[in-house]
C-alpha atoms as a PDB file:
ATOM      1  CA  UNK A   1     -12.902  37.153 -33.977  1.00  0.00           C
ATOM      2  CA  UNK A   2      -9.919  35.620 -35.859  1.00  0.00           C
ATOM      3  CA  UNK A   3      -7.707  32.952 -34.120  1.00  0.00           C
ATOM      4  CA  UNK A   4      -3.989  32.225 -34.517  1.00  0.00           C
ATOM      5  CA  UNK A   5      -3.521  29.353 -33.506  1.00  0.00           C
ATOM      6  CA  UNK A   6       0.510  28.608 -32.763  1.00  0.00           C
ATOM      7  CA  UNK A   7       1.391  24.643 -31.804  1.00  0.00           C
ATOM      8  CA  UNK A   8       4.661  24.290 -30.214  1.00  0.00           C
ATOM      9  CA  UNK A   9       5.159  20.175 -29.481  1.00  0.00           C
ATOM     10  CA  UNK A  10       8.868  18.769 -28.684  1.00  0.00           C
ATOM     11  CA  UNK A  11       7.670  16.152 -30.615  1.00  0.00           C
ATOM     12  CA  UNK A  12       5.966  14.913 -34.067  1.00  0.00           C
ATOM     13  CA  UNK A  13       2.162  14.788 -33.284  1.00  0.00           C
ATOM     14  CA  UNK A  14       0.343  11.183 -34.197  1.00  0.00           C
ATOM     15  CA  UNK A  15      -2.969  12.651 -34.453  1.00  0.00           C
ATOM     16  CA  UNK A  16      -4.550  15.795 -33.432  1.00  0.00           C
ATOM     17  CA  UNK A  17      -8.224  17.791 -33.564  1.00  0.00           C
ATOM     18  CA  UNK A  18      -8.807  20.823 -34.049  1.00  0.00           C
ATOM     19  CA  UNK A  19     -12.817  22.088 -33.285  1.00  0.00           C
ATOM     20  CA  UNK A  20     -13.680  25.389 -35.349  1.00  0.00           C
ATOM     21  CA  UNK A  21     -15.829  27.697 -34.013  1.00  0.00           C
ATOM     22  CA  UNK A  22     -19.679  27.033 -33.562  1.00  0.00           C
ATOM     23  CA  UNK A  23     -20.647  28.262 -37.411  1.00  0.00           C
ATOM     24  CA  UNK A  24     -23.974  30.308 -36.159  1.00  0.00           C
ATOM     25  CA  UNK A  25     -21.404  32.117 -33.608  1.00  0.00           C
ATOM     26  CA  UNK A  26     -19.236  33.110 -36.465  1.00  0.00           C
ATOM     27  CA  UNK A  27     -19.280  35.952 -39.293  1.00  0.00           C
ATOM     28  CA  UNK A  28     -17.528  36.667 -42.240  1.00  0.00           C
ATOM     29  CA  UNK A  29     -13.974  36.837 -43.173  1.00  0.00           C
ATOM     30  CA  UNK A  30     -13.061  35.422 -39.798  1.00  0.00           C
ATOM     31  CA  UNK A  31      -9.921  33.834 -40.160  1.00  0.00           C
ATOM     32  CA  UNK A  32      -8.157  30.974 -38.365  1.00  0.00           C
ATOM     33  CA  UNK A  33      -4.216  30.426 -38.497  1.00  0.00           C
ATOM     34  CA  UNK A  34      -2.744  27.560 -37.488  1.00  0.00           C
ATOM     35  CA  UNK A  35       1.213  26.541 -37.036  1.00  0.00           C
ATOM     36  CA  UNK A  36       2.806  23.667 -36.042  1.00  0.00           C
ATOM     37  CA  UNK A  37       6.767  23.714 -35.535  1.00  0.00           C
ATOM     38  CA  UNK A  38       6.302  19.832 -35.242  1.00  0.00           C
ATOM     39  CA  UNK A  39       4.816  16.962 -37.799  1.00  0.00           C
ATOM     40  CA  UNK A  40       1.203  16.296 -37.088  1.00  0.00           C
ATOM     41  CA  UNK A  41       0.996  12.824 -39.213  1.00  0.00           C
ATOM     42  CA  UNK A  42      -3.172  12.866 -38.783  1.00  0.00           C
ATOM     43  CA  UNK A  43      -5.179  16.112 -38.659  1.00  0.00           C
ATOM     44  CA  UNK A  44      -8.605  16.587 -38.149  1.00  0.00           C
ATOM     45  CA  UNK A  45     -10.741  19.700 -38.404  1.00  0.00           C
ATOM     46  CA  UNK A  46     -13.623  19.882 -37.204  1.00  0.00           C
ATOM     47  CA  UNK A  47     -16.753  21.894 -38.815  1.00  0.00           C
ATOM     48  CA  UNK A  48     -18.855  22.352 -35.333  1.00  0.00           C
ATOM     49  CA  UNK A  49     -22.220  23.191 -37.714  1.00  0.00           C
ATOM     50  CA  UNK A  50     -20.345  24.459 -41.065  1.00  0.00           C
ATOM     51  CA  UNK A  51     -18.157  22.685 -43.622  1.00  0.00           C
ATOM     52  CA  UNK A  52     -14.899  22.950 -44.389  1.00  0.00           C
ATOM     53  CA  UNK A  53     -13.712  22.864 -47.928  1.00  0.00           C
ATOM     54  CA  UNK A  54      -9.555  22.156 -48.480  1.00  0.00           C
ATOM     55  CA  UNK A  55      -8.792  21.655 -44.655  1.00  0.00           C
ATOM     56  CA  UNK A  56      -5.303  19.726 -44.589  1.00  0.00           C
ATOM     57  CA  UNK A  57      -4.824  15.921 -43.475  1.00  0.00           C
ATOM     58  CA  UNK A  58      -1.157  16.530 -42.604  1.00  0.00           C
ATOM     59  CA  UNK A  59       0.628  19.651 -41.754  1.00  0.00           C
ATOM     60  CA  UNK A  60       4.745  19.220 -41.761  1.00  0.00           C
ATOM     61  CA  UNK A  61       7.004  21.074 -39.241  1.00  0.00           C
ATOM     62  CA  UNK A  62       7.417  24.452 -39.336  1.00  0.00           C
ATOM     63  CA  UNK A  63       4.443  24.277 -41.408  1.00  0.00           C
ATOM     64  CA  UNK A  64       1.137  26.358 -41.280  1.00  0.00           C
ATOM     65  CA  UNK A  65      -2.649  27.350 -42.808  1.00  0.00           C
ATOM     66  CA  UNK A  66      -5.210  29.207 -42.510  1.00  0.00           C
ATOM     67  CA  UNK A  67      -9.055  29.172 -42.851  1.00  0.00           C
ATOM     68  CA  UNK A  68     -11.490  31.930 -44.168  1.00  0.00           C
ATOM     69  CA  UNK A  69     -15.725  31.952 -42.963  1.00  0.00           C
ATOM     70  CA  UNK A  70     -18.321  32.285 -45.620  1.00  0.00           C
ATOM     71  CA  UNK A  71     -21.455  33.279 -43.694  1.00  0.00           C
ATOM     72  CA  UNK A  72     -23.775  32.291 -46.405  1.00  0.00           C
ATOM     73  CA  UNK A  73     -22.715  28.920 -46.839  1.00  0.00           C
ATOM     74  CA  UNK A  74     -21.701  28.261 -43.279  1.00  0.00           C
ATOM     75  CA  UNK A  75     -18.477  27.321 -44.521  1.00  0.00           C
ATOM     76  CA  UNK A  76     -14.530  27.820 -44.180  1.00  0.00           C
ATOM     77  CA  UNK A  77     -12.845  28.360 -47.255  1.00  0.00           C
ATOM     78  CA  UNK A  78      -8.739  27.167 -47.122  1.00  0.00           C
ATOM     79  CA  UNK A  79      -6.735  30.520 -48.417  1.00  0.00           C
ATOM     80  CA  UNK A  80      -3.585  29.755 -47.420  1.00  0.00           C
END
């Protein structure tokens, strides 16, 4: 159920979304990893029924993270 997530732009990104997972659909540890060899200068992640708690704003070239589901609390947890 974990997603890696690999963004490979020729150019810097303005803006960008990214849409978790509908939380009832997902269980726990379920990890998403994201990288970006490009800038993205506005980042948005969305919660789709959970919360996220840490989630970046910017993410620099080459640069990357990665999200961890608690079931309990419907929420993803930043752990790297």
């Amino acid at each position: 159920n974990s997603v890696w997530l690999v963004l490979t732009p020729t150019v810097a990104i303005a803006s960008l979304t990214i849409t978790l997972p509908l939380a009832s659909t997902c269980v726990g540890g379920q990890e998403l990893l994201v990288n970006s060899t490009q800038t993205i200068t506005a980042l948005t992640i969305g919660a789709n029924g959970g919360y996220v708690v840490g989630a970046p704003a910017t993410l620099s070239g080459n640069g990357y993270f990665r999200l961890r589901f608690e079931p309990v609390l419907k929420t993803w947890y930043r752990v790297g």
